[in-house]
PDB file of N, CA and C in Angstrom:
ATOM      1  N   UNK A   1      95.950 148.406  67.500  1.00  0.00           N
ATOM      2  CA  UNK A   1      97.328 148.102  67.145  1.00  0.00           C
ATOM      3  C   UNK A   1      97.476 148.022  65.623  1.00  0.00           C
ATOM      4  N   UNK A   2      96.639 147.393  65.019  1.00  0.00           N
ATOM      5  CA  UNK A   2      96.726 147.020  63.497  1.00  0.00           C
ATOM      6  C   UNK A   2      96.603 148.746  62.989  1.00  0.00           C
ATOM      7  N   UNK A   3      95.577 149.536  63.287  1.00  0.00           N
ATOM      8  CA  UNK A   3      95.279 150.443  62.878  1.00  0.00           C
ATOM      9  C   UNK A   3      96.677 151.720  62.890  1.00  0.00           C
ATOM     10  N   UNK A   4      97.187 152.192  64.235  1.00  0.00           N
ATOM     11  CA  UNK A   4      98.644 152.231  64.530  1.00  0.00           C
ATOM     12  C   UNK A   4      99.696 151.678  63.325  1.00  0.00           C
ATOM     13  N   UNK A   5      99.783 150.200  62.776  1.00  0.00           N
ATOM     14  CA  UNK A   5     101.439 149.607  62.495  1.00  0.00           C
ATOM     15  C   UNK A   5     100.479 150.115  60.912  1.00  0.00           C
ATOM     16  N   UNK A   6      99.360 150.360  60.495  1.00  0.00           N
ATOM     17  CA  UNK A   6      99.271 150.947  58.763  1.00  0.00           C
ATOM     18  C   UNK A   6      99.136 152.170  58.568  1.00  0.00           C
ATOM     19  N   UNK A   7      99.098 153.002  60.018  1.00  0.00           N
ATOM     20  CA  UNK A   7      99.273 154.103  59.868  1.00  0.00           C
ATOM     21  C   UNK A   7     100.782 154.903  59.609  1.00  0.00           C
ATOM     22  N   UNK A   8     101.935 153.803  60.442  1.00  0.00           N
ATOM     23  CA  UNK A   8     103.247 153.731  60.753  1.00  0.00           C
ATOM     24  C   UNK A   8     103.594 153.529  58.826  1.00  0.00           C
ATOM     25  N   UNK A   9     103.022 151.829  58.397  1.00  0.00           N
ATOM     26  CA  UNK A   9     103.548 151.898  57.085  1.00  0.00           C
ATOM     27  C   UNK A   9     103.088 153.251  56.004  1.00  0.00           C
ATOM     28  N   UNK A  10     102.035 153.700  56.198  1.00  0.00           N
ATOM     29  CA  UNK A  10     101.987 154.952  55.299  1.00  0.00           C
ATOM     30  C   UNK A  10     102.745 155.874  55.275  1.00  0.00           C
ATOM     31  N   UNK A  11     103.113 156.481  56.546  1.00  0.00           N
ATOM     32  CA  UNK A  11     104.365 157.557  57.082  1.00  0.00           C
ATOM     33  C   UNK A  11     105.370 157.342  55.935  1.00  0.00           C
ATOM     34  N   UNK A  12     105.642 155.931  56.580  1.00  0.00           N
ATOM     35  CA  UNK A  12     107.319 155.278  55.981  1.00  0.00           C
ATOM     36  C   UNK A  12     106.835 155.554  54.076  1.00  0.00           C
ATOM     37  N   UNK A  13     106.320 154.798  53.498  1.00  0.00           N
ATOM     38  CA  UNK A  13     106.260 154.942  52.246  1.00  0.00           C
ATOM     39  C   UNK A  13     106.192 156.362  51.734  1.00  0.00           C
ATOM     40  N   UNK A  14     105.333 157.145  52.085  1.00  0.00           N
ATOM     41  CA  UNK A  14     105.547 158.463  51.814  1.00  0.00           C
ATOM     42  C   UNK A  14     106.533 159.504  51.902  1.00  0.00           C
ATOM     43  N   UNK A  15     107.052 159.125  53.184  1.00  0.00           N
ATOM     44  CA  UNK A  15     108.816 159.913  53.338  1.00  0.00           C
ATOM     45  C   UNK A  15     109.634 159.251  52.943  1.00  0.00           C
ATOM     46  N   UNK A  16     109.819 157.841  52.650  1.00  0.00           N
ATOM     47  CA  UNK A  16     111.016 157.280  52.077  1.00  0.00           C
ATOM     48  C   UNK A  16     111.059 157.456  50.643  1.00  0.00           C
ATOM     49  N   UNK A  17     112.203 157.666  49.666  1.00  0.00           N
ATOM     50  CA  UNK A  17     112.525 157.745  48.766  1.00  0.00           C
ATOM     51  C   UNK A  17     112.049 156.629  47.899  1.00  0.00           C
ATOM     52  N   UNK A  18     111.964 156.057  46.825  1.00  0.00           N
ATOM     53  CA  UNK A  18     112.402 155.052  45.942  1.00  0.00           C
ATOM     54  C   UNK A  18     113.454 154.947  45.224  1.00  0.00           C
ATOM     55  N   UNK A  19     113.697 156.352  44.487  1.00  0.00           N
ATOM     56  CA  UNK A  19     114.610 156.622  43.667  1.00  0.00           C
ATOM     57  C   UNK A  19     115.143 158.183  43.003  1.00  0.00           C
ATOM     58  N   UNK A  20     115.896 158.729  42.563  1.00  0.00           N
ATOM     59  CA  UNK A  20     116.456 159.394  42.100  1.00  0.00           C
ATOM     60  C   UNK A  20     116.345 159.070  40.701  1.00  0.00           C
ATOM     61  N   UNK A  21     115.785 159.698  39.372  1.00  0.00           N
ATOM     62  CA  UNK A  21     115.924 159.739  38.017  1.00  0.00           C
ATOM     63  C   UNK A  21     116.822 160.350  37.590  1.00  0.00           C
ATOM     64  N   UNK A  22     117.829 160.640  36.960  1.00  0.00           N
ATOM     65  CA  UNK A  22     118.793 161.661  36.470  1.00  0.00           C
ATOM     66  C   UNK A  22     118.681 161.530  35.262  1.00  0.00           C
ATOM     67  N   UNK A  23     118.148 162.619  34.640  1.00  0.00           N
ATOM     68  CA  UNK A  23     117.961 162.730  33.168  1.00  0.00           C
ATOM     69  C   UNK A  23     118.018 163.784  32.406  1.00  0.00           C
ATOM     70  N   UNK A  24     118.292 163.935  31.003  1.00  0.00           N
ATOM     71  CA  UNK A  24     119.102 164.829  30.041  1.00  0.00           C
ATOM     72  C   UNK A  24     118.407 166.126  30.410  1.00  0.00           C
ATOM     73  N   UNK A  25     116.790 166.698  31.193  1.00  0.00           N
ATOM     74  CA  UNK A  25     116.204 167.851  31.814  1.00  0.00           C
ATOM     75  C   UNK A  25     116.564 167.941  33.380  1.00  0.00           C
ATOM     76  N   UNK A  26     116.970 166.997  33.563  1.00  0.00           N
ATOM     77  CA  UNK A  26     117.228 167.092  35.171  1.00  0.00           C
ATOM     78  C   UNK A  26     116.732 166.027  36.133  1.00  0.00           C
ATOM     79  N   UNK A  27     116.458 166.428  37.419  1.00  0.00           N
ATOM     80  CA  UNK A  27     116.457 165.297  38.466  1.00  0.00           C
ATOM     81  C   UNK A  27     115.185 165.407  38.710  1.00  0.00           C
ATOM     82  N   UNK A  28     114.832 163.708  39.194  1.00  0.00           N
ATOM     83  CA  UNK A  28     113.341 163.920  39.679  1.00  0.00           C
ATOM     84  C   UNK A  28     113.600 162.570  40.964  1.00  0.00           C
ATOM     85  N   UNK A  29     112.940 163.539  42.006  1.00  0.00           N
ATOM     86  CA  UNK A  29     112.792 162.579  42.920  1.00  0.00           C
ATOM     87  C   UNK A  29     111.778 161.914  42.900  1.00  0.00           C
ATOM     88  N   UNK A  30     111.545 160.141  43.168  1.00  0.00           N
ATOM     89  CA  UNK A  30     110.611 159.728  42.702  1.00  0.00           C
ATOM     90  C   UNK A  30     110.230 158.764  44.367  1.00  0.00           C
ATOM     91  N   UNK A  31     108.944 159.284  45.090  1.00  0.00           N
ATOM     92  CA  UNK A  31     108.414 159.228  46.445  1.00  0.00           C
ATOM     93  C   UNK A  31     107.498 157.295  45.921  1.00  0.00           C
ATOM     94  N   UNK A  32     106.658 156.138  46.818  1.00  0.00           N
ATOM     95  CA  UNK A  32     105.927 155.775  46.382  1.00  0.00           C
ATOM     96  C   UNK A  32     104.645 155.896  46.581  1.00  0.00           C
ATOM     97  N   UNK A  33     104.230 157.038  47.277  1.00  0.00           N
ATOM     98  CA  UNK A  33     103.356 157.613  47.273  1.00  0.00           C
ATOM     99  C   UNK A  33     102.765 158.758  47.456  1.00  0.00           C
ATOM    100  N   UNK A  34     103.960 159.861  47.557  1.00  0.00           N
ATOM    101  CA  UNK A  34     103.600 161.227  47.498  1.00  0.00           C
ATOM    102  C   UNK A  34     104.281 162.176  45.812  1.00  0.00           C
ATOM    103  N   UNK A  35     103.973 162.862  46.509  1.00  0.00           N
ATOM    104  CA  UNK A  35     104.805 163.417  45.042  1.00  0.00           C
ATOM    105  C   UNK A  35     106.072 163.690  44.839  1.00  0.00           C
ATOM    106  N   UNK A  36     106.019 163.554  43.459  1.00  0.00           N
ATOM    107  CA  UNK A  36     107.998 163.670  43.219  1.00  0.00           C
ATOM    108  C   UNK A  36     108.472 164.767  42.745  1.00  0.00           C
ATOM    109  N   UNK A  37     109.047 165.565  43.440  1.00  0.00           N
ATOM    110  CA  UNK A  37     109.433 166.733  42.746  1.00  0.00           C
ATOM    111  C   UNK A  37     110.830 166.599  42.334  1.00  0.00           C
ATOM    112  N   UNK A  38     110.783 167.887  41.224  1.00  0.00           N
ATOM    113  CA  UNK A  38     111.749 167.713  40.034  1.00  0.00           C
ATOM    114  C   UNK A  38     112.254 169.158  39.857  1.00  0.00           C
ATOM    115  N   UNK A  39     113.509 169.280  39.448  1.00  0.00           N
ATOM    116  CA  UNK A  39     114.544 170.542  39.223  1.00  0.00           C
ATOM    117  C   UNK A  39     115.191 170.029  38.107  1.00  0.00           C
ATOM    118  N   UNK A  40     115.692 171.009  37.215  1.00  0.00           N
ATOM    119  CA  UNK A  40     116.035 171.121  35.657  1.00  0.00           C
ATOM    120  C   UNK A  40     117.440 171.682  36.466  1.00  0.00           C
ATOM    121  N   UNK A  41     118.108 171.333  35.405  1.00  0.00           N
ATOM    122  CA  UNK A  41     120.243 171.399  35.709  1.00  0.00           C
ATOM    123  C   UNK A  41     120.362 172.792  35.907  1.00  0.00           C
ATOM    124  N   UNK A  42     119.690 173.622  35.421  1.00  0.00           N
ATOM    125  CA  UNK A  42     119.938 175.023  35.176  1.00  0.00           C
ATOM    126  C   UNK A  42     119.189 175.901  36.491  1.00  0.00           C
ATOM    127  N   UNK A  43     118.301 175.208  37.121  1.00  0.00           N
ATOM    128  CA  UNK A  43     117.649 176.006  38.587  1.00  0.00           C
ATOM    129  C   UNK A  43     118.619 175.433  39.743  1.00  0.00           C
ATOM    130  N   UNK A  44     119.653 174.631  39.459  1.00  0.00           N
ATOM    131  CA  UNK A  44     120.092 174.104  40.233  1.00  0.00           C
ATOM    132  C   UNK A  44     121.169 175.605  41.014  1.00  0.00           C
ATOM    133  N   UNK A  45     121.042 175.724  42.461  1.00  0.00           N
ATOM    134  CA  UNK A  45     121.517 176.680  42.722  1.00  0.00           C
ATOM    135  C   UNK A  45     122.333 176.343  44.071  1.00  0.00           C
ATOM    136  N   UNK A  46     122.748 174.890  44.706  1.00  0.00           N
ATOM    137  CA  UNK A  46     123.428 174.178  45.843  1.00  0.00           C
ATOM    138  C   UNK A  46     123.191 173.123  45.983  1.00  0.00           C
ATOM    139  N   UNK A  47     124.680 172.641  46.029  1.00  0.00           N
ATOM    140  CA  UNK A  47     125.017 171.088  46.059  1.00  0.00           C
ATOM    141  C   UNK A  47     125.288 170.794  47.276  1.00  0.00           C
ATOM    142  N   UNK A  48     124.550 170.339  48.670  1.00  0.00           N
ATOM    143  CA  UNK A  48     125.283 170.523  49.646  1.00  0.00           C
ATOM    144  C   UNK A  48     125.666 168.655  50.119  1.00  0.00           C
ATOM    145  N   UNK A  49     126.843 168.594  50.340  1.00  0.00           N
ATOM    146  CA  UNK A  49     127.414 166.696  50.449  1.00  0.00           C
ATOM    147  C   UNK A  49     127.165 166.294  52.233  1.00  0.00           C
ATOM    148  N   UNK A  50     126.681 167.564  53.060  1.00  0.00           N
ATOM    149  CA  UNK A  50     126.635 166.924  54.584  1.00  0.00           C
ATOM    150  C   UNK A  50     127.870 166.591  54.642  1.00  0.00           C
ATOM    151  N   UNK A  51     127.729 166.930  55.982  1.00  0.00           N
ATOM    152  CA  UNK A  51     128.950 167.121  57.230  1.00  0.00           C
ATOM    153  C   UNK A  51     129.599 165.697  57.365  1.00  0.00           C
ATOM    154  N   UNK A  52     128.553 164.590  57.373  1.00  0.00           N
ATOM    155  CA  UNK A  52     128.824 163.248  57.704  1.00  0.00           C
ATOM    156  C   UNK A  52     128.991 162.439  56.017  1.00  0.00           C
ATOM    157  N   UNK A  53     128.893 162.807  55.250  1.00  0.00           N
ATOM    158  CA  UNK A  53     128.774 162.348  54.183  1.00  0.00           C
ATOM    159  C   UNK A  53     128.314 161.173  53.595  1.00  0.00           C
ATOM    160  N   UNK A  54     126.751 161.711  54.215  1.00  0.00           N
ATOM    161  CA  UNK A  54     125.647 160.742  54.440  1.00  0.00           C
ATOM    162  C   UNK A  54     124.634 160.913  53.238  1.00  0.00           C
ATOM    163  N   UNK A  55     124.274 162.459  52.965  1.00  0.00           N
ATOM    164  CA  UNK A  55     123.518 163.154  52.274  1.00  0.00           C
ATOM    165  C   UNK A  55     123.712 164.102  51.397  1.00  0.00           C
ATOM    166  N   UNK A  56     123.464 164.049  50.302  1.00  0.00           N
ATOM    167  CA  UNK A  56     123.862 164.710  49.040  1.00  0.00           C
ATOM    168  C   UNK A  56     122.528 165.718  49.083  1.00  0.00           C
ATOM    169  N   UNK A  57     122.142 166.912  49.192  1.00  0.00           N
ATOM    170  CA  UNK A  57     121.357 167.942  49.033  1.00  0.00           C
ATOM    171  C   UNK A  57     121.358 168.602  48.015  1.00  0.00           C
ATOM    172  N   UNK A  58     120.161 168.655  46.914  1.00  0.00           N
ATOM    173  CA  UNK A  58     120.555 169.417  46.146  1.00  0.00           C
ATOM    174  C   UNK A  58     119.382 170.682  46.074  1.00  0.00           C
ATOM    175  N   UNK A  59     119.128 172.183  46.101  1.00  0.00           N
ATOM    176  CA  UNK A  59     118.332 173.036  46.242  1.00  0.00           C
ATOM    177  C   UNK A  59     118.658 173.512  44.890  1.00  0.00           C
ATOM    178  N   UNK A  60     116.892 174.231  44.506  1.00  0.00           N
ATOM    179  CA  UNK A  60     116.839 174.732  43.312  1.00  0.00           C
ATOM    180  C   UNK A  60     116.545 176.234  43.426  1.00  0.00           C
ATOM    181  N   UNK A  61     116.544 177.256  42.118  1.00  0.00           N
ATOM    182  CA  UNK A  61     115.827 178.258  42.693  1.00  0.00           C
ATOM    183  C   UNK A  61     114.662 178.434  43.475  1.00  0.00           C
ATOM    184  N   UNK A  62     114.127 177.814  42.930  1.00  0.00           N
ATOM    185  CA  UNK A  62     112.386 177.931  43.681  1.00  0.00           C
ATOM    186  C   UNK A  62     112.672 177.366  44.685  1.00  0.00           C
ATOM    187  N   UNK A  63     112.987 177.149  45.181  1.00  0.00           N
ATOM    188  CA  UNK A  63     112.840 176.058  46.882  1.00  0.00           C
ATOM    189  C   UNK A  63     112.397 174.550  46.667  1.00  0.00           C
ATOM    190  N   UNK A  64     113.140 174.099  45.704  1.00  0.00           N
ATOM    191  CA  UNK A  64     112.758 172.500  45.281  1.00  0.00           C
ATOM    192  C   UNK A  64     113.927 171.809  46.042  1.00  0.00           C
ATOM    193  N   UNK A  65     113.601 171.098  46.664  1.00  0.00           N
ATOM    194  CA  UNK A  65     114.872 169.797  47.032  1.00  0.00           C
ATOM    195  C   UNK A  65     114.572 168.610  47.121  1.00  0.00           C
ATOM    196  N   UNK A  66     115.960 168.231  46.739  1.00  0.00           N
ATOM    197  CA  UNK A  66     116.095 166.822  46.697  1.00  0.00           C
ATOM    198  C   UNK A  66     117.266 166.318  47.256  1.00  0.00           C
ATOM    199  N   UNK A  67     116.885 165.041  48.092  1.00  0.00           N
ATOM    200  CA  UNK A  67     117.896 164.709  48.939  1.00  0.00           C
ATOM    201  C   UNK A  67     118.011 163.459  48.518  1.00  0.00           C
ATOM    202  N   UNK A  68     119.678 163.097  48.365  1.00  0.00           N
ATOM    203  CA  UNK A  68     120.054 161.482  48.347  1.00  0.00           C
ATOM    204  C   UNK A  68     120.627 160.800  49.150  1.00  0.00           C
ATOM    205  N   UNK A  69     119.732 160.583  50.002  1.00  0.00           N
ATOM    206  CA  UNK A  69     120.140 159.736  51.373  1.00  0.00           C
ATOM    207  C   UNK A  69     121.059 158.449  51.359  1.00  0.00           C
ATOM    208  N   UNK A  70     121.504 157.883  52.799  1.00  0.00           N
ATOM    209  CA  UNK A  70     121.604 157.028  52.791  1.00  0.00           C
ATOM    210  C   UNK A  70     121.146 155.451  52.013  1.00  0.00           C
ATOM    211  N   UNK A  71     119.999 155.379  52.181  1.00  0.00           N
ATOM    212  CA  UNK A  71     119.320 154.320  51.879  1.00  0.00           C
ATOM    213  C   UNK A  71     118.772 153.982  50.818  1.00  0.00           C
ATOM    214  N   UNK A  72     119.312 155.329  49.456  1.00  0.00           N
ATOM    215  CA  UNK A  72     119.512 155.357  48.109  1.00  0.00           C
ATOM    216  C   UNK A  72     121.249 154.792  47.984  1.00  0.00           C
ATOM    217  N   UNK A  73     120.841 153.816  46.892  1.00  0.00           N
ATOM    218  CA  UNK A  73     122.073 153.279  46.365  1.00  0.00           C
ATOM    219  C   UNK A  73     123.237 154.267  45.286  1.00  0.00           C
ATOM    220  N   UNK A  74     124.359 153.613  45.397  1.00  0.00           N
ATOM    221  CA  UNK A  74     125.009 154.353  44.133  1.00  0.00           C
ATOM    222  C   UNK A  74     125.512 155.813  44.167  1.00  0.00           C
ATOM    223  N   UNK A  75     125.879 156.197  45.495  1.00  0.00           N
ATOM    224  CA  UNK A  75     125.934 157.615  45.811  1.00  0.00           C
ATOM    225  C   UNK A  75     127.469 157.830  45.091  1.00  0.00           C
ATOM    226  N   UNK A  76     128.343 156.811  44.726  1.00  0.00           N
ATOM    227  CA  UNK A  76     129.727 157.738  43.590  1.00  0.00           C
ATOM    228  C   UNK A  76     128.895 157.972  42.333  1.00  0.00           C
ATOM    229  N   UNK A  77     128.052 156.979  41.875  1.00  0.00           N
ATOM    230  CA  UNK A  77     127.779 157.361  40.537  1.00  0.00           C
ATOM    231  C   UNK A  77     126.930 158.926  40.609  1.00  0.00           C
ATOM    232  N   UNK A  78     126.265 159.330  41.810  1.00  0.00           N
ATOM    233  CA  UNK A  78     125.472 160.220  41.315  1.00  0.00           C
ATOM    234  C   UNK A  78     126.478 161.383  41.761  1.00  0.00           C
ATOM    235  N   UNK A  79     127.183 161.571  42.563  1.00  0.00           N
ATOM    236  CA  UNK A  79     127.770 162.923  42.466  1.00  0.00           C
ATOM    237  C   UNK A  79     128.655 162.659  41.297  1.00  0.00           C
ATOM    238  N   UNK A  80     129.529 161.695  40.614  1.00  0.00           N
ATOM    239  CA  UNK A  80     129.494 161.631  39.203  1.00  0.00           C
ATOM    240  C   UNK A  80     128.837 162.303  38.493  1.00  0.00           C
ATOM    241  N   UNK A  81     127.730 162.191  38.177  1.00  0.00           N
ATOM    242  CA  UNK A  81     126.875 162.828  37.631  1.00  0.00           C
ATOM    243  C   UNK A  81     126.880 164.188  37.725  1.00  0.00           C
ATOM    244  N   UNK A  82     126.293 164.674  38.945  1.00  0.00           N
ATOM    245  CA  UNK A  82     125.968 166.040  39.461  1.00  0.00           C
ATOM    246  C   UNK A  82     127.497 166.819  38.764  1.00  0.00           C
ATOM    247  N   UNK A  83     128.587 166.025  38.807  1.00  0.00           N
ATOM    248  CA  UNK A  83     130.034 166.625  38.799  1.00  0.00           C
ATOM    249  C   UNK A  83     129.966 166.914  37.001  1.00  0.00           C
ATOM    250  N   UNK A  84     129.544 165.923  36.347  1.00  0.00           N
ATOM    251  CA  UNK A  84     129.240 166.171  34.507  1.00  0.00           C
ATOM    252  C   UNK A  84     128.546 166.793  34.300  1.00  0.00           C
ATOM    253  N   UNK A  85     127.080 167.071  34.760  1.00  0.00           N
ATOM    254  CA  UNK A  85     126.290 168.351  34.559  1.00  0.00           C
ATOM    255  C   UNK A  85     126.626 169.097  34.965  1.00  0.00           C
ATOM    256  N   UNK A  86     127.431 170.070  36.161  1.00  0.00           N
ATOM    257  CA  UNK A  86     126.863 171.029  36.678  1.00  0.00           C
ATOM    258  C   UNK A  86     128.744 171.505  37.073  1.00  0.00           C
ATOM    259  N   UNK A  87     129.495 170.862  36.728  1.00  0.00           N
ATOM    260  CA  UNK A  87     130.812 171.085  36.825  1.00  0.00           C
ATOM    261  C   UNK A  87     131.703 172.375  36.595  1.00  0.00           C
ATOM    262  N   UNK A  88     130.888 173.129  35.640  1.00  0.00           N
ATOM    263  CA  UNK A  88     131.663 174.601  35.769  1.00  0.00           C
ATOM    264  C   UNK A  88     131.255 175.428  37.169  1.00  0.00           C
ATOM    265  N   UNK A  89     130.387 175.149  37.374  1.00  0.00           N
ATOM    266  CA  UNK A  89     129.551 175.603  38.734  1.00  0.00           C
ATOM    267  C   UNK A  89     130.188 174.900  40.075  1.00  0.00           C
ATOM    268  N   UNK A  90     130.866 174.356  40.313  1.00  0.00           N
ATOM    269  CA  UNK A  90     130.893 173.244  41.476  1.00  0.00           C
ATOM    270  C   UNK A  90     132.929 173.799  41.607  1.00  0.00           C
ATOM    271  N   UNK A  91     132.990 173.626  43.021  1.00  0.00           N
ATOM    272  CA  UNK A  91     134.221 174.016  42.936  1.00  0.00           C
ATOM    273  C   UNK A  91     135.278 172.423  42.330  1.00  0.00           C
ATOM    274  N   UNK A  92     136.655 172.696  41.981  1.00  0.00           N
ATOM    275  CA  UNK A  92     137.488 172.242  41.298  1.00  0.00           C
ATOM    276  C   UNK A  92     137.582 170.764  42.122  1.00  0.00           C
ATOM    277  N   UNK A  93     137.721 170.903  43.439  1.00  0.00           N
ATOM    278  CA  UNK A  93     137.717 169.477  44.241  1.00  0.00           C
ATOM    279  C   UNK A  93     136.111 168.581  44.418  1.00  0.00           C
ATOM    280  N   UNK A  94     135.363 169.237  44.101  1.00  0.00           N
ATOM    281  CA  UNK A  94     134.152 167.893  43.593  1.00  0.00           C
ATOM    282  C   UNK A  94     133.987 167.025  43.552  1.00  0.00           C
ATOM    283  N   UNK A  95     133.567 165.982  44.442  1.00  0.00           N
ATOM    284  CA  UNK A  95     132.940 165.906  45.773  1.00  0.00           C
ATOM    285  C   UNK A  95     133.698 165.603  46.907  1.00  0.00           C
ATOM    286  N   UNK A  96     135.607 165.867  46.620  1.00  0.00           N
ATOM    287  CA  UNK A  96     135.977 165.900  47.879  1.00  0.00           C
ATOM    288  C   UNK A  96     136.134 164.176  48.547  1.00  0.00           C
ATOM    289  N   UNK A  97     135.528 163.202  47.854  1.00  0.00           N
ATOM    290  CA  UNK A  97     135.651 161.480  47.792  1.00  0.00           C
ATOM    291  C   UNK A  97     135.483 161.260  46.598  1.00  0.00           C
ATOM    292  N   UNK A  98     136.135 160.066  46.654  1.00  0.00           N
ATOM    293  CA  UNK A  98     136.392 158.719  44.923  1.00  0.00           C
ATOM    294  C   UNK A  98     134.314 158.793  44.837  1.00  0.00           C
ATOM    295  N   UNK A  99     135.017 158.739  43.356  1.00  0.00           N
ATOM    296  CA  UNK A  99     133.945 158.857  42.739  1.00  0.00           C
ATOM    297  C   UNK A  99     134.276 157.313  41.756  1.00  0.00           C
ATOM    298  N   UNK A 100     133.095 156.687  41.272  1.00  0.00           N
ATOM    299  CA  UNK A 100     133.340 155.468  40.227  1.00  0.00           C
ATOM    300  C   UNK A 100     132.879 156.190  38.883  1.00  0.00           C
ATOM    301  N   UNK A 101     133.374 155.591  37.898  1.00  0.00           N
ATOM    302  CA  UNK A 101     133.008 155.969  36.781  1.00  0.00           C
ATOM    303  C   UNK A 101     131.657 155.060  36.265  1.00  0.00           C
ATOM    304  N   UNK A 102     130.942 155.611  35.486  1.00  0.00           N
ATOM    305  CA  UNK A 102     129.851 154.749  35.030  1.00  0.00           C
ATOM    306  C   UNK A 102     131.021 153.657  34.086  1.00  0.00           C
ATOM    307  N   UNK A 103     130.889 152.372  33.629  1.00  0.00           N
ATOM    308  CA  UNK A 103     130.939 151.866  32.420  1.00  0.00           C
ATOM    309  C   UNK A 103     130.574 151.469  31.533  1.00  0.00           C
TER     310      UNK A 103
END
């Protein structure tokens, strides 16, 4: 049983997120124990917001993604974001919900 519920917590830590970085090269997803992959503003090639508007998807050229789930905080500020970087690219209604402004 013990062996089972730390095999269960490894799963979880490795597929769950910690965080999202957004920074002046781009996004980096940051895992707490697998790896974090990262896309620059300019490979960015789909913003997808989900059907349920649960999940913010973002795909790069290369086949990099990064997803901002639920259980990541702050989801107006970051399509905020995504909407200031990447805004000539993104259609005119972006993201389609209230967004907060940083202050």
């Amino acid at each position: 049983m013990g062996i089972a519920t730390g095999l269960f917590a490894l799963v979880l830590f490795t597929m769950i997120p910690a965080t999202i970085v957004v920074g002046d090269q781009g996004l980096v997803q940051q895992y707490w124990l697998a790896r974090s992959p990262s896309l620059g503003w300019k490979e960015i090639v789909e913003i997808d917001t989900g059907k349920l508007g649960q999940t913010v998807t973002i795909k790069s050229s290369g086949g990099t993604k990064i997803t901002h789930s639920f259980q990541l905080a702050d989801r107006p500020r970051f399509l905020d974001e995504l909407k200031r970087r990447c805004g000539e690219e993104l259609p005119e209604d972006f993201p389609r919900e209230p967004v907060s402004r940083p202050q």
